[in-house]
C-alpha atoms as a PDB file:
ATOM      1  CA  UNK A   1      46.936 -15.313   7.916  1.00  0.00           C
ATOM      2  CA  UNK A   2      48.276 -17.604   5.480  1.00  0.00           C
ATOM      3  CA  UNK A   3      45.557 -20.326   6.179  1.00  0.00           C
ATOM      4  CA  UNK A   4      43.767 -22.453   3.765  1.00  0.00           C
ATOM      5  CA  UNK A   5      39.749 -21.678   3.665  1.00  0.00           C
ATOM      6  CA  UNK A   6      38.773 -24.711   5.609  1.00  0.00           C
ATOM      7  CA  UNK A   7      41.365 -23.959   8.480  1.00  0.00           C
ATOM      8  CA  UNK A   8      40.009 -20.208   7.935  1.00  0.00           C
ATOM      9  CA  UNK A   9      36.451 -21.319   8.458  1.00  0.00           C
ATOM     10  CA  UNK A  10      37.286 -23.129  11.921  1.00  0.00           C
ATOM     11  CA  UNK A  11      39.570 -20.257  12.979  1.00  0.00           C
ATOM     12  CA  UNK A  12      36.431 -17.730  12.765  1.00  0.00           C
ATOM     13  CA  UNK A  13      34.016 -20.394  14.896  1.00  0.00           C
ATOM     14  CA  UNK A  14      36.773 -20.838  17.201  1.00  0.00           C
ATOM     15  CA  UNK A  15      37.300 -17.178  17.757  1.00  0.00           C
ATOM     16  CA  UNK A  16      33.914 -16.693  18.198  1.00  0.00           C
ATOM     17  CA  UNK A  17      33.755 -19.415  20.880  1.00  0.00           C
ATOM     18  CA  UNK A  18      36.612 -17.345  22.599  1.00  0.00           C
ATOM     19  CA  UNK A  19      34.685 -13.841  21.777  1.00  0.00           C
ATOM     20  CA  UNK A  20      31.322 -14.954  23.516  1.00  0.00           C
ATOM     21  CA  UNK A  21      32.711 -16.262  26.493  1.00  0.00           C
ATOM     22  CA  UNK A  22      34.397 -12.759  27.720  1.00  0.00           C
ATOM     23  CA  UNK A  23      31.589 -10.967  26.234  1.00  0.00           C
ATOM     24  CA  UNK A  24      28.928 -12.983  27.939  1.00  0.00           C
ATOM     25  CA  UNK A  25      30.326 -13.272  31.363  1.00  0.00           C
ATOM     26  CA  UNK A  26      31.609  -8.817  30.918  1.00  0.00           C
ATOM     27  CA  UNK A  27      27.762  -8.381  30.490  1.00  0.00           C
ATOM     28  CA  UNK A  28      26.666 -10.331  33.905  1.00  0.00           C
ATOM     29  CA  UNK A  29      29.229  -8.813  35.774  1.00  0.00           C
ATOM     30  CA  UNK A  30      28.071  -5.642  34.169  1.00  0.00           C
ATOM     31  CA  UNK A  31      25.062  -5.933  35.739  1.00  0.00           C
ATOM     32  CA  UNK A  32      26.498  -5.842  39.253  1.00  0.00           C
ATOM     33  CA  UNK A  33      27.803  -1.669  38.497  1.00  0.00           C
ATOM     34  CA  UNK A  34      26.071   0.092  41.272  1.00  0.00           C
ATOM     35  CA  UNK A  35      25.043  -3.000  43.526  1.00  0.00           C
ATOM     36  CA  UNK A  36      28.486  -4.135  44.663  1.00  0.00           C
ATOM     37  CA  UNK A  37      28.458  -4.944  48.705  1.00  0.00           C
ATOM     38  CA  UNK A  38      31.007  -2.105  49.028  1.00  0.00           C
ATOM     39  CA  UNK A  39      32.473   0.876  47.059  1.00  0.00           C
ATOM     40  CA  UNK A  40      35.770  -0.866  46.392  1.00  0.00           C
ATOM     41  CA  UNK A  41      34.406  -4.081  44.751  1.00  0.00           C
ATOM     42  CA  UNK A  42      31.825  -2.748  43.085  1.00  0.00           C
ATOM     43  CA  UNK A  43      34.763  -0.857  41.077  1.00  0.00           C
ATOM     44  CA  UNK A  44      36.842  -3.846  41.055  1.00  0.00           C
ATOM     45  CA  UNK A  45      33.549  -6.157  39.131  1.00  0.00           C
ATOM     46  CA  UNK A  46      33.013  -2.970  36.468  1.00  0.00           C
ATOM     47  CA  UNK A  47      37.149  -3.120  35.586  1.00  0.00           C
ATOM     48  CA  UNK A  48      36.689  -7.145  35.051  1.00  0.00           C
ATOM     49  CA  UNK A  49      33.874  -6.681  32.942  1.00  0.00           C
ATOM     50  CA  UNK A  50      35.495  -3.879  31.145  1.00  0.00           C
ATOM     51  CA  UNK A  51      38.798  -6.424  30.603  1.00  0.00           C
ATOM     52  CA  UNK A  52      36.503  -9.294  29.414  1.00  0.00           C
ATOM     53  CA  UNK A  53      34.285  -6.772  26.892  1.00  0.00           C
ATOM     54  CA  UNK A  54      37.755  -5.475  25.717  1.00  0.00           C
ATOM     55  CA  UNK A  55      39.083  -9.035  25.302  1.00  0.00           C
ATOM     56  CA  UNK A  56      35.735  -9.691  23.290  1.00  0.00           C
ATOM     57  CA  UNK A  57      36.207  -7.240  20.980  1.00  0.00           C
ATOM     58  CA  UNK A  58      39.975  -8.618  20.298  1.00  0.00           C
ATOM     59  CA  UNK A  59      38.567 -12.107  19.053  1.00  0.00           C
ATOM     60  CA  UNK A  60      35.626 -10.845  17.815  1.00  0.00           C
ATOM     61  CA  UNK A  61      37.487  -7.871  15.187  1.00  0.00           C
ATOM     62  CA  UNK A  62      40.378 -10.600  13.853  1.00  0.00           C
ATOM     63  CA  UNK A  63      36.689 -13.491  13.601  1.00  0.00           C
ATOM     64  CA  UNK A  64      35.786 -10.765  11.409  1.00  0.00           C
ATOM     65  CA  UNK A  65      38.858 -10.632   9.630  1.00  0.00           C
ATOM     66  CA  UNK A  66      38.960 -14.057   9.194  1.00  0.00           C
ATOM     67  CA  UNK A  67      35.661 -14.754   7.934  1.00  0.00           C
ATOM     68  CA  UNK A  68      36.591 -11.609   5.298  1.00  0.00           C
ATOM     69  CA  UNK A  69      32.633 -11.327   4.717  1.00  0.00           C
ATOM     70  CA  UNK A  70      31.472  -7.618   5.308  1.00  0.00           C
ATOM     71  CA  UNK A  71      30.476  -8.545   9.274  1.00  0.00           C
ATOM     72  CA  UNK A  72      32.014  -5.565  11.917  1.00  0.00           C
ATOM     73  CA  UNK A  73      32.677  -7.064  15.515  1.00  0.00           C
ATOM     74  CA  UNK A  74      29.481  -5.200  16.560  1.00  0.00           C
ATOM     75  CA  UNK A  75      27.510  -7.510  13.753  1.00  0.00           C
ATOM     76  CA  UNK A  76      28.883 -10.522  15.550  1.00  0.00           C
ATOM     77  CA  UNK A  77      27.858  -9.204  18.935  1.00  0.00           C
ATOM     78  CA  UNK A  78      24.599  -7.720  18.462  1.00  0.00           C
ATOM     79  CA  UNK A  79      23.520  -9.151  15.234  1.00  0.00           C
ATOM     80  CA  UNK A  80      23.172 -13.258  16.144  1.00  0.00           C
ATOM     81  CA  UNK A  81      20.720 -14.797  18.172  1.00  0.00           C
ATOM     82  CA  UNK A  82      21.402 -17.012  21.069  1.00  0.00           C
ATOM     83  CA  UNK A  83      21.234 -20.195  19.155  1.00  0.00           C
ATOM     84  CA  UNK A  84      24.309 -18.767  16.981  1.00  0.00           C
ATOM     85  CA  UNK A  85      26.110 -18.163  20.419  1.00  0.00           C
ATOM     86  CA  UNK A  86      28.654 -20.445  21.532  1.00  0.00           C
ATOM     87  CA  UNK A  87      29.793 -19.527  24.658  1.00  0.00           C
ATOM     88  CA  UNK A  88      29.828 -21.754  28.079  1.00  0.00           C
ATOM     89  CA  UNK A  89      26.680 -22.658  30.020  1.00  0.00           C
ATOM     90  CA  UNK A  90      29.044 -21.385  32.702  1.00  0.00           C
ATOM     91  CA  UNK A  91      29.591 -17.487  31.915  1.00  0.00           C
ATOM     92  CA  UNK A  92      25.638 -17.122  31.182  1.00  0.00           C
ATOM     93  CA  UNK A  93      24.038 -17.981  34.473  1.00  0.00           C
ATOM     94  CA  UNK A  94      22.915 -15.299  36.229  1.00  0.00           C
ATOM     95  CA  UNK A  95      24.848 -12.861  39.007  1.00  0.00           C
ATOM     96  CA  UNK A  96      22.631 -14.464  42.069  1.00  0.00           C
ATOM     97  CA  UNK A  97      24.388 -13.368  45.601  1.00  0.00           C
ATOM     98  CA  UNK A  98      27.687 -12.429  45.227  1.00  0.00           C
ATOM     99  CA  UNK A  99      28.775 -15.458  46.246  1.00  0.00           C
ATOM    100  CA  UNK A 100      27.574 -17.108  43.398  1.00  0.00           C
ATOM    101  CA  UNK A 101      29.055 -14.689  41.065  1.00  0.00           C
ATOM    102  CA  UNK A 102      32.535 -15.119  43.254  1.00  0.00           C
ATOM    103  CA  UNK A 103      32.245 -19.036  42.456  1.00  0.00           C
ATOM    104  CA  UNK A 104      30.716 -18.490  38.822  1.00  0.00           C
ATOM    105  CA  UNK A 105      33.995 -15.866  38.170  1.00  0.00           C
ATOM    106  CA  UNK A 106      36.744 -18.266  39.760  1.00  0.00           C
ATOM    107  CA  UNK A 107      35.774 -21.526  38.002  1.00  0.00           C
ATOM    108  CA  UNK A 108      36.789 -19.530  34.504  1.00  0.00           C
ATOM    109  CA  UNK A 109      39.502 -17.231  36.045  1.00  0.00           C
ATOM    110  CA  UNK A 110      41.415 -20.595  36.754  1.00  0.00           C
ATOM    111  CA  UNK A 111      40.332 -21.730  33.355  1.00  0.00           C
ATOM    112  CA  UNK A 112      41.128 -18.840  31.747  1.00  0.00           C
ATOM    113  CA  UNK A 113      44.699 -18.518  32.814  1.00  0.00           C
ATOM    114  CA  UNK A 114      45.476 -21.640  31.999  1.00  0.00           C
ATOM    115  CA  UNK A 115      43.772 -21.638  28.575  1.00  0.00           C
ATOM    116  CA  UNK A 116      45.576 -18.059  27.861  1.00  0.00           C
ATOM    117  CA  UNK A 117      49.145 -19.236  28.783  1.00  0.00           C
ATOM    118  CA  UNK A 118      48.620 -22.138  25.753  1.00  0.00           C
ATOM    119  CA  UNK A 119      47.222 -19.685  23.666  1.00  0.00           C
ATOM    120  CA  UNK A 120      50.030 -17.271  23.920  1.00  0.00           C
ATOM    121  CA  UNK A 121      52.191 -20.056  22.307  1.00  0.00           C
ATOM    122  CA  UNK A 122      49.874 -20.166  19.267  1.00  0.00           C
ATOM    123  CA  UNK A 123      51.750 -19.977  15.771  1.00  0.00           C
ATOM    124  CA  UNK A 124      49.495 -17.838  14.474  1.00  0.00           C
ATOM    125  CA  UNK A 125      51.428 -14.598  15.686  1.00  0.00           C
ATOM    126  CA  UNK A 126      47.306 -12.560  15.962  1.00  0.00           C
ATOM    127  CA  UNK A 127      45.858 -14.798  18.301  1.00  0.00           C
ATOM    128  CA  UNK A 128      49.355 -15.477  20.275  1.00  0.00           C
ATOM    129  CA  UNK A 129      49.064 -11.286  20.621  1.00  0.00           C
ATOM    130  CA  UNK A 130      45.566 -11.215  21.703  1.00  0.00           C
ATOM    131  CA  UNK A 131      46.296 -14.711  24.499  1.00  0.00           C
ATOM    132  CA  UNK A 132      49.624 -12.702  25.871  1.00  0.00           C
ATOM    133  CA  UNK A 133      47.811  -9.107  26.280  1.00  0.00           C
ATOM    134  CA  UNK A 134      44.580 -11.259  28.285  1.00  0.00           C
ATOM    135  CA  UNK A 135      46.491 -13.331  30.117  1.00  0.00           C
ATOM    136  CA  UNK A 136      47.816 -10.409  32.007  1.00  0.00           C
ATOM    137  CA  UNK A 137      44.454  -8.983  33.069  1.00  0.00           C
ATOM    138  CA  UNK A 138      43.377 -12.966  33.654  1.00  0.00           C
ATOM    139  CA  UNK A 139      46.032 -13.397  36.443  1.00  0.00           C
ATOM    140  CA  UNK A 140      44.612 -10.576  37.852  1.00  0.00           C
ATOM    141  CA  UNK A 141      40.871 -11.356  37.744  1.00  0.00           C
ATOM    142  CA  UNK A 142      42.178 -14.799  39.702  1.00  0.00           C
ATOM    143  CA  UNK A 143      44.282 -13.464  42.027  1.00  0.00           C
ATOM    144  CA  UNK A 144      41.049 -11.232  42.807  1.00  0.00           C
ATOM    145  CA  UNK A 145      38.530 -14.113  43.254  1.00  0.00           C
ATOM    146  CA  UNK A 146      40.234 -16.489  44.941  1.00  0.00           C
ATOM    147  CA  UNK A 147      40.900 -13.640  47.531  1.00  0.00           C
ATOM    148  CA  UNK A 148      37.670 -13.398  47.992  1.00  0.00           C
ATOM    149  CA  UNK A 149      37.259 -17.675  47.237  1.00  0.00           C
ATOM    150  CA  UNK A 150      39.173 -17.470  50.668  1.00  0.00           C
ATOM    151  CA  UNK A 151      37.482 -14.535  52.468  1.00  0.00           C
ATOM    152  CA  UNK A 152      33.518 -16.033  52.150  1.00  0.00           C
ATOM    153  CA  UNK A 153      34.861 -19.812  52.339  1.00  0.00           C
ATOM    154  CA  UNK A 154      36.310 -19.409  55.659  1.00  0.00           C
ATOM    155  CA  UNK A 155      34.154 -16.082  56.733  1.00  0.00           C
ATOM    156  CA  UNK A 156      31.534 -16.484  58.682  1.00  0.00           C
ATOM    157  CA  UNK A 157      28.655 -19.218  58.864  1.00  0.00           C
ATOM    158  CA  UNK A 158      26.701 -17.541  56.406  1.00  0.00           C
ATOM    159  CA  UNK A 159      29.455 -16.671  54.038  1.00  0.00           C
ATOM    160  CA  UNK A 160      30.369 -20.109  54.196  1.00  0.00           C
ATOM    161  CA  UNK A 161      27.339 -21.756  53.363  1.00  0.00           C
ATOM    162  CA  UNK A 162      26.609 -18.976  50.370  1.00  0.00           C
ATOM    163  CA  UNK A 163      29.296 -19.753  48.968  1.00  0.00           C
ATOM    164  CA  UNK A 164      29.398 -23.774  49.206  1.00  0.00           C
ATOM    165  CA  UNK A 165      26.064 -23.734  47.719  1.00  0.00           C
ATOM    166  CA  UNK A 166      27.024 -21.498  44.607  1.00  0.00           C
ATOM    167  CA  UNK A 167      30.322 -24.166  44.242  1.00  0.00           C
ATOM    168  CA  UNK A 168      27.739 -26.992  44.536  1.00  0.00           C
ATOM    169  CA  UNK A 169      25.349 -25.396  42.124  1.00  0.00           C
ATOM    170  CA  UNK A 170      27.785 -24.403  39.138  1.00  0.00           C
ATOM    171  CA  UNK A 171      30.090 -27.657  39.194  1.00  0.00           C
ATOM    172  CA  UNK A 172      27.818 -29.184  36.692  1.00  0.00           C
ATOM    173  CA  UNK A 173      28.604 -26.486  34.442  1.00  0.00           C
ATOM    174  CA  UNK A 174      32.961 -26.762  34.432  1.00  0.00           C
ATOM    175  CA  UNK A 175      33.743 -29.946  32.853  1.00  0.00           C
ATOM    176  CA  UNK A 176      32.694 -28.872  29.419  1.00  0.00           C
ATOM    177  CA  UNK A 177      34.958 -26.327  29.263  1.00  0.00           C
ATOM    178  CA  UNK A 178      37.650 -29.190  28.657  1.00  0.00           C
ATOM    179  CA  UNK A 179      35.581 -31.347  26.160  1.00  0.00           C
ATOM    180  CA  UNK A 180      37.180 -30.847  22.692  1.00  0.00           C
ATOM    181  CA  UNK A 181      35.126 -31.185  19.646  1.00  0.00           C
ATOM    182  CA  UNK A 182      36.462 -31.344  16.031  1.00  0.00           C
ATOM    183  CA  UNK A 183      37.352 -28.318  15.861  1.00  0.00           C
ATOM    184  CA  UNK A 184      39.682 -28.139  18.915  1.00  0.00           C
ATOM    185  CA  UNK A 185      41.006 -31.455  17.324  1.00  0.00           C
ATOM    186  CA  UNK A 186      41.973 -29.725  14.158  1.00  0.00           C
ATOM    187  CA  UNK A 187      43.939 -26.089  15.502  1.00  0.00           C
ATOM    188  CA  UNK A 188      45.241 -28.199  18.396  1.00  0.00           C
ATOM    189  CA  UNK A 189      47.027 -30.195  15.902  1.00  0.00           C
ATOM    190  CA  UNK A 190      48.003 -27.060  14.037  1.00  0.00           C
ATOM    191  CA  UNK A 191      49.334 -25.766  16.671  1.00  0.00           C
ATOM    192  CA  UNK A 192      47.098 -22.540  16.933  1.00  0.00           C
ATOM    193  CA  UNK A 193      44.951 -23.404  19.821  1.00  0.00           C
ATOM    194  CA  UNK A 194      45.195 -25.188  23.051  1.00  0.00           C
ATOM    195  CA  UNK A 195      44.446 -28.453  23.768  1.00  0.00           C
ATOM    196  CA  UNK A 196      41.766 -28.281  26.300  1.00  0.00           C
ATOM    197  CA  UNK A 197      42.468 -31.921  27.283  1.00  0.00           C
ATOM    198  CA  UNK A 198      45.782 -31.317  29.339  1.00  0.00           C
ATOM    199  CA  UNK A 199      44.232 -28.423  31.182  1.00  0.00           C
ATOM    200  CA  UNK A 200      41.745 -30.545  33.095  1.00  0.00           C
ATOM    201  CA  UNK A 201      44.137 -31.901  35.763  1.00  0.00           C
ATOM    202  CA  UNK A 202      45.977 -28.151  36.125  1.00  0.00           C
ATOM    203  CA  UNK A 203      42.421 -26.867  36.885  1.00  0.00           C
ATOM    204  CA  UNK A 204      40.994 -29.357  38.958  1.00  0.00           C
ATOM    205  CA  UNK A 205      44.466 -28.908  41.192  1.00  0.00           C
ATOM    206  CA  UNK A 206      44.326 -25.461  41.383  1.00  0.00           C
ATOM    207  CA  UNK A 207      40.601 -25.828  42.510  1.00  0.00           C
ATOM    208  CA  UNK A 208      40.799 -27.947  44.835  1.00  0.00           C
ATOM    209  CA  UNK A 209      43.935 -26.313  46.865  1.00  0.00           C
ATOM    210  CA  UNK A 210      41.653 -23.132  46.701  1.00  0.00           C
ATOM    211  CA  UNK A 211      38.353 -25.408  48.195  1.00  0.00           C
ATOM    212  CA  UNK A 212      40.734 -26.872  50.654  1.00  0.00           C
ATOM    213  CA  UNK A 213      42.103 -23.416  52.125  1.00  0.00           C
ATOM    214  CA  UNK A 214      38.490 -21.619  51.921  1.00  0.00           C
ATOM    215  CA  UNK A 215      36.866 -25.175  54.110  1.00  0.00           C
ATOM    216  CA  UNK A 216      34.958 -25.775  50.846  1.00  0.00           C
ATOM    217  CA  UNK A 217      33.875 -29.251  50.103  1.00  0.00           C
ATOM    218  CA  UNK A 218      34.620 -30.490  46.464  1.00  0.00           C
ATOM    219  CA  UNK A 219      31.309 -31.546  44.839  1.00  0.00           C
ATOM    220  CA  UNK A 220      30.852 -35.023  43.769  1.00  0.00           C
ATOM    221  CA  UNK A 221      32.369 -35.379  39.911  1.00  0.00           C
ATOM    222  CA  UNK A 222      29.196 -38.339  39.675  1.00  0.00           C
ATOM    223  CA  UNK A 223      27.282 -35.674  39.283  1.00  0.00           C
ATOM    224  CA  UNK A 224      25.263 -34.508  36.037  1.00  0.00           C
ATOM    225  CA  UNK A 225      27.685 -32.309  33.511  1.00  0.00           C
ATOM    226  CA  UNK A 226      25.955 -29.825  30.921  1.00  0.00           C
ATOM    227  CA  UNK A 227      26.908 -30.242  27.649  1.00  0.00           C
ATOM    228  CA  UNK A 228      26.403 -28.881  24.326  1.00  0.00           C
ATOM    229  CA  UNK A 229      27.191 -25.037  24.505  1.00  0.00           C
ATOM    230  CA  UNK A 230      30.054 -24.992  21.871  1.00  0.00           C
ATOM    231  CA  UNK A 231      27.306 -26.298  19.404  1.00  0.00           C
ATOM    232  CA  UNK A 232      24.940 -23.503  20.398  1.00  0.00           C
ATOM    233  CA  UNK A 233      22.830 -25.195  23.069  1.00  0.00           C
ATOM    234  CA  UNK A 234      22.496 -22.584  26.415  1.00  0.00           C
ATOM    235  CA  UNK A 235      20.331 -22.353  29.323  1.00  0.00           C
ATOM    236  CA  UNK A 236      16.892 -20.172  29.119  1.00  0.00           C
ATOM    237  CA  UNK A 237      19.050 -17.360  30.474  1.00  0.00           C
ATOM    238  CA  UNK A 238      21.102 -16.478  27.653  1.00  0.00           C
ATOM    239  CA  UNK A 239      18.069 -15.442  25.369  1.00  0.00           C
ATOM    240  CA  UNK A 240      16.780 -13.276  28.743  1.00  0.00           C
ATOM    241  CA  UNK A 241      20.870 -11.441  28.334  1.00  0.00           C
ATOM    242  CA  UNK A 242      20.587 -10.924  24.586  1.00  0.00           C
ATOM    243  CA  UNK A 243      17.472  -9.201  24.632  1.00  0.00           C
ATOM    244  CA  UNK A 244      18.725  -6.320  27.093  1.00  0.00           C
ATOM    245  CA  UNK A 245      22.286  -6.300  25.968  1.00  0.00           C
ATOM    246  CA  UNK A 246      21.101  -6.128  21.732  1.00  0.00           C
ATOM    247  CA  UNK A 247      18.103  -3.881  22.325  1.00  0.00           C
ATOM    248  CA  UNK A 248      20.054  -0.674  21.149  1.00  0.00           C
ATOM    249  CA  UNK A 249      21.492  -2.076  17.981  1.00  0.00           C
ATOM    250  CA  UNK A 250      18.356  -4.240  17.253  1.00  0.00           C
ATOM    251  CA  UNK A 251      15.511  -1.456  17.723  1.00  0.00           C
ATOM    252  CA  UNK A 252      18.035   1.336  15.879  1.00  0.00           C
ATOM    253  CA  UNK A 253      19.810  -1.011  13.031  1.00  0.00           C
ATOM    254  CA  UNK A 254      23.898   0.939  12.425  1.00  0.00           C
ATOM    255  CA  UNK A 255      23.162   3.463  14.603  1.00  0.00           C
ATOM    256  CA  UNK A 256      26.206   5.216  15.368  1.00  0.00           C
ATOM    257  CA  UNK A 257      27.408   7.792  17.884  1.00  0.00           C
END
């Protein structure tokens, strides 16, 4: 990358943003191999996870080639603590029912689409690579929740109200994920990232029709938004995910297979 070392410097933060998010939310869903509600989907949750980890490691290798300062992409994913994270609030709260991971997985899936078809266009040919090759497994990963978005929403009584209550519980936790700071400012206007900004109205459509068809109720937009997460403030769960997912790296520093 032909990039002056400021740019360079908010390329690797940027990337890392990008990095935590899939590796954050590949780890919860992780955690649902072997506890899936049936054979199929508990497949299904462990090839998502696998396409978010892989996605991870995309940002996370070129951050490392940005930043050009001796750090692997394992360094950046085992070897910071939560407070250096900067993924969502969103992607870090835990699995609950399945349900709530259904609702947790959808609210980014739309997101993520949207945000990958932008990033595709970036004129920095590495990241437009890494935003085309995602944004294939993306449209799959929506086209599998809102499937089920539809199947729990208009299921049974139960069902229903599961999955109303997870909606109602993680809206607080979407808007931020089209705040831009000053660092979305600056690639937006050189036209290597997305801006975030002209995304909102696309997702909250594409919501909505999906709330509407399932006979979900859209929560109340009055309510309290969460804040903070690009500038490394998270929820007391995060440190809980770190712990388990760095234990190996952490307790046997460069171990290697």
């Amino acid at each position: 990358m032909s990039l002056n070392a400021e740019i360079r410097g908010q390329l690797f933060n940027y990337l890392l943003r990008h990095a935590d998010d899939r590796l954050v939310l590949g780890h919860r869903l992780s955690e649902w191999c072997g506890h899936g509600p049936m054979l199929e989907e508990d497949l299904a949750l462990a090839n998502i996870a696998l396409d978010l980890i892989g996605q991870a490691s995309l940002f996370y290798k070129l951050a490392a080639e940005t930043e050009a300062n001796g750090r692997s992409e394992d360094d950046l994913a085992f070897l910071r603590d939560s407070a250096e994270f900067r993924n969502l609030q969103l992607v870090e709260q835990p699995n609950g029912d399945f349900a709530y991971t259904i609702a947790r997985q959808f609210f980014f899936d739309v997101y993520d689409v949207l945000f990958l078809e932008q990033l595709s266009l970036s004129t920095e040919a590495e990241i437009s690579a890494i935003g085309a090759k995602a944004l294939k497994e993306a449209q799959y990963h929506l086209r599998h929740t809102q499937q089920w978005m539809l199947r729990l929403g208009d299921g049974t009584e139960e069902s229903h109200r599961r999955l109303q209550d997870a909606v109602d519980d993680l809206w607080r936790f979407t808007q931020e994920m089209f705040v831009p700071d000053e660092l979305d400012h600056t690639l937006t206007a050189e036209v290597i990232a997305p801006d975030l900004e002209t995304l909102r109205s696309s997702w909250q459509e594409s919501v909505e029709q999906t709330l509407r068809e399932a006979t979900l109720e859209l929560p109340e937009d009055s309510q309290y938004m969460t804040s903070g997460s690009r500038g490394g403030y998270h929820t007391e769960h995060l440190g809980y995910l770190l712990a388990e997912m760095q234990v190996m790296q952490r307790t046997h520093p460069g171990a290697a297979w």
